[in-house]
Protein backbone atom coordinates (compact mmCIF):
# COMPACT_ATOMS: atom_id res chain seq x y z
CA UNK A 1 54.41 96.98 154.08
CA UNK A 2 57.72 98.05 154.90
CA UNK A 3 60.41 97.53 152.34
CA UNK A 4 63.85 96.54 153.50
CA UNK A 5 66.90 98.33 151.90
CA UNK A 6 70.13 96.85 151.83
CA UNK A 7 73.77 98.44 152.12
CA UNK A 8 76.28 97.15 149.47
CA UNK A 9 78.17 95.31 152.17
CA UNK A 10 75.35 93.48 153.19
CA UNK A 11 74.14 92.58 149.99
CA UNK A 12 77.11 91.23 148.87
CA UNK A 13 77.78 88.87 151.78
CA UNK A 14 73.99 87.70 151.35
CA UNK A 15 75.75 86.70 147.88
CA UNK A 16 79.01 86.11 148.71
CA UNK A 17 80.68 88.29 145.87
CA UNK A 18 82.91 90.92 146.10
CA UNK A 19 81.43 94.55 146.40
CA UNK A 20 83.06 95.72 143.03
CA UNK A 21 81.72 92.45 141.40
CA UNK A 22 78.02 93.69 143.32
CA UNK A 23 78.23 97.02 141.95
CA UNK A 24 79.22 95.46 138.59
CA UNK A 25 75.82 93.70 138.56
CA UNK A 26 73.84 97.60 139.34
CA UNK A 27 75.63 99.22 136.91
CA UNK A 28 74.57 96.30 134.34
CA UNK A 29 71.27 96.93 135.12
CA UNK A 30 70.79 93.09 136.55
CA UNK A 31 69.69 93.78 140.22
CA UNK A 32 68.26 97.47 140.85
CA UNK A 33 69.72 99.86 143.07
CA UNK A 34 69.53 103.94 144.01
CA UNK A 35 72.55 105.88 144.77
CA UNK A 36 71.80 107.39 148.41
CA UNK A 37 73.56 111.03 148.38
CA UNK A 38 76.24 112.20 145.79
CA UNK A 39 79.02 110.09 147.82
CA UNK A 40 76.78 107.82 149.58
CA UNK A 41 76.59 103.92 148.62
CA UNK A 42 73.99 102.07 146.71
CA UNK A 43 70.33 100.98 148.42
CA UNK A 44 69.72 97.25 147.11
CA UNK A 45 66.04 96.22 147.85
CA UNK A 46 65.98 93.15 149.88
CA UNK A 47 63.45 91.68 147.17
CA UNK A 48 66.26 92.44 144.13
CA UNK A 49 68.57 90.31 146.06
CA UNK A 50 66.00 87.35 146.12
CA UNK A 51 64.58 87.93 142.46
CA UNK A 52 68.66 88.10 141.10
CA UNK A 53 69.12 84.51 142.89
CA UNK A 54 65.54 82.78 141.63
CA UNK A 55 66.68 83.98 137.79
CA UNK A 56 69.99 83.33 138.42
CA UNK A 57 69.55 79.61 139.67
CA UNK A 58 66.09 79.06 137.94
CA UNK A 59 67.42 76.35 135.50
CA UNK A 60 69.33 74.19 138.82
């Protein structure tokens, strides 16, 4: 199965946050993400971005 990575850009339009608010959430540890390179951007797993919205709206 192939597993879909995400850019941080992309992720946070699938959101709609900011980027810094995005990376806020990684560095909280509440949606996991890899670092790609030493300057590179973060890798979000499409599934994160769905399991971060079913908690997040699981008591609407």
């Amino acid at each position: 199965m192939e597993k879909k990575l995400l850019l941080t850009k992309e992720a946070a339009n699938i959101l709609r946050v900011s980027e810094e608010y995005l990376r806020s959430l990684i560095r909280d540890k509440r949606i996991a993400a890899y670092k790609e390179g030493r300057r590179g951007g973060y890798r979000i797993p499409a599934q994160e971005i769905d399991r971060y919205i079913r908690r997040r709206y699981k008591g609407i």
